[in-house]
Protein backbone atom coordinates (compact mmCIF):
# COMPACT_ATOMS: atom_id res chain seq x y z
CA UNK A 1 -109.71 -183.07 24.22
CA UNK A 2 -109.98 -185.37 27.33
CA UNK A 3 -107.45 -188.23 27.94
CA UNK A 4 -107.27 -190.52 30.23
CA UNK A 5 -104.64 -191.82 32.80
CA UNK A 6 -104.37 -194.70 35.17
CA UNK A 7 -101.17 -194.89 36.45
CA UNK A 8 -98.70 -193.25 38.86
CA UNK A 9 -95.98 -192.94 35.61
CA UNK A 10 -98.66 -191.67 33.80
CA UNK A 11 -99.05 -188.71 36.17
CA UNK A 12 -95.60 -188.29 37.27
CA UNK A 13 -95.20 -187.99 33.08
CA UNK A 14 -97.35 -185.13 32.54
CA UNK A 15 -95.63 -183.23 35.78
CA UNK A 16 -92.10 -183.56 34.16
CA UNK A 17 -93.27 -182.54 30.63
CA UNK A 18 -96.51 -180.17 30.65
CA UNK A 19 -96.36 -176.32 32.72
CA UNK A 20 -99.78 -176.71 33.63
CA UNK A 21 -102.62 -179.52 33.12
CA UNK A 22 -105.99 -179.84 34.15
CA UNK A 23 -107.11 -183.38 36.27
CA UNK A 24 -110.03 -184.35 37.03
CA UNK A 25 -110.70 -187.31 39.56
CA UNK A 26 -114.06 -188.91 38.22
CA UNK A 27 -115.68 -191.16 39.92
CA UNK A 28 -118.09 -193.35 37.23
CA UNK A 29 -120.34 -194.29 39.97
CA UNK A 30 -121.97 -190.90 41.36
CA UNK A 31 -124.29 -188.32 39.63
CA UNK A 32 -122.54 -185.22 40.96
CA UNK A 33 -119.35 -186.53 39.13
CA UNK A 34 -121.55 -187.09 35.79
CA UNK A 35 -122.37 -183.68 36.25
CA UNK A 36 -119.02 -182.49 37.12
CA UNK A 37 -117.64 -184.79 33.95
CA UNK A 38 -119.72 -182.79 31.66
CA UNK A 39 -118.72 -179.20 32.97
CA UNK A 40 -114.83 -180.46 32.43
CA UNK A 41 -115.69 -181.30 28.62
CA UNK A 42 -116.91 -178.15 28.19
CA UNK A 43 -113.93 -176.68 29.63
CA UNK A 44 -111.44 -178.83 27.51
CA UNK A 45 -113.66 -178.21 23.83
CA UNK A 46 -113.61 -174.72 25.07
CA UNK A 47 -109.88 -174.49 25.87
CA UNK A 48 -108.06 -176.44 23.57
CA UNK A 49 -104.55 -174.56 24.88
CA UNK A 50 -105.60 -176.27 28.43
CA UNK A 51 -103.97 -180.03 28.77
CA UNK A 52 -107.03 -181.81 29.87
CA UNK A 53 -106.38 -185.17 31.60
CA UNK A 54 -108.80 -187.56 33.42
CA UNK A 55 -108.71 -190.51 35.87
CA UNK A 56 -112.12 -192.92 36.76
CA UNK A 57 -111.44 -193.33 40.47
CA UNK A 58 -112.21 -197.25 40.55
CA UNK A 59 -110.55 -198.04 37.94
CA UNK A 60 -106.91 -195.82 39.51
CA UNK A 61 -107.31 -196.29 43.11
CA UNK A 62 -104.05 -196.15 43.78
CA UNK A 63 -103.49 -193.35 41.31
CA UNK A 64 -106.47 -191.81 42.96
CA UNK A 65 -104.82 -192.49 46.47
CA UNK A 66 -101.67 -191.55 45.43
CA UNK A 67 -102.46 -187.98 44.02
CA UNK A 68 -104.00 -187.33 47.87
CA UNK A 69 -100.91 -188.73 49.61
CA UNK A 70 -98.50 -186.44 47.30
CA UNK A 71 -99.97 -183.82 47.16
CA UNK A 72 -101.38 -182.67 50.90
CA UNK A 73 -104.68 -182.68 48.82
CA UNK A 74 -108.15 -184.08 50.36
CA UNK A 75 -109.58 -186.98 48.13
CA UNK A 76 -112.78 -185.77 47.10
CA UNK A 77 -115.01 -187.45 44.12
CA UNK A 78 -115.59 -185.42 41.73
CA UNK A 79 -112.44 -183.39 42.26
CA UNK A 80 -110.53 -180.61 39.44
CA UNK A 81 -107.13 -180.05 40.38
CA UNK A 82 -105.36 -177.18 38.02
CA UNK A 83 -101.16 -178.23 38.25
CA UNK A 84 -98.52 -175.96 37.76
CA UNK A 85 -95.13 -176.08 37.23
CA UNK A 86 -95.64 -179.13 39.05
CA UNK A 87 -97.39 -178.67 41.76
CA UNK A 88 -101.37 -178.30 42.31
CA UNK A 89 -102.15 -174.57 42.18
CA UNK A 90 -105.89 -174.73 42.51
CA UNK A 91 -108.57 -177.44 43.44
CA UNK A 92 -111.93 -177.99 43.70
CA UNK A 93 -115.01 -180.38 43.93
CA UNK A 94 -118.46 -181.57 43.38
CA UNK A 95 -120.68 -178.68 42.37
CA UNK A 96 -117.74 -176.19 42.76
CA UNK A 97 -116.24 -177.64 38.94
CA UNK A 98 -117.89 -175.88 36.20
CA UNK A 99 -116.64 -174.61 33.00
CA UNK A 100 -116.37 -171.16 33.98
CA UNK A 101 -114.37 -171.89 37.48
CA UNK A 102 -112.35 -174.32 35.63
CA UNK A 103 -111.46 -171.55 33.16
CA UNK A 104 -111.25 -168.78 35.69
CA UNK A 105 -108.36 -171.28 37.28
CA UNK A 106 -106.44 -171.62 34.02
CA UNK A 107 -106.32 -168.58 33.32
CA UNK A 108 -105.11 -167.32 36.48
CA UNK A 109 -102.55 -169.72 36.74
């Protein structure tokens, strides 16, 4: 299941409390990130035991922003970034995020 978050608590929340998460930065605007949206609901129906978690880039732009800053990390739109033990591990974007590279990451993590 998919959830969403908006905020920099919300994030800083699931860093302190979850070993590894899934994020995706979606941006609600662009047809590669529809694309890329539906390849990340795959992945979470088809790994419940993966924490999947969600932002819509203009609707968290400093979330969005902040995640970038953090994290040494490129803002890209779409963009799947795999954290653990609180720190990104793996990352990609636009047609790079399917189901089976998003589960290849988890998995390895």
């Amino acid at each position: 299941m998919l959830e969403k978050i908006e905020s920099v608590e919300e994030l800083d929340n699931l860093i302190s409390n979850k070993k590894s998460f899934m994020l995706l930065k979606h941006s609600s605007t662009c047809p590669i990130s529809h694309a890329a949206y539906e390849e990340y609901q795959k992945f979470a129906s088809d790994s419940e035991e993966a924490p999947a978690y969600y932002l819509v880039v203009q609707e968290a732009r400093q979330l969005s922003n902040h995640i970038a800053e953090r994290f040494g990390i490129k803002h890209e739109s779409p963009q799947a970034i795999l954290f653990s033990d609180a720190a990104p591990a793996w990352n990609a974007s636009h047609w790079k995020i399917t189901n089976k590279a998003l589960g290849e990451a988890f998995s390895a993590k």
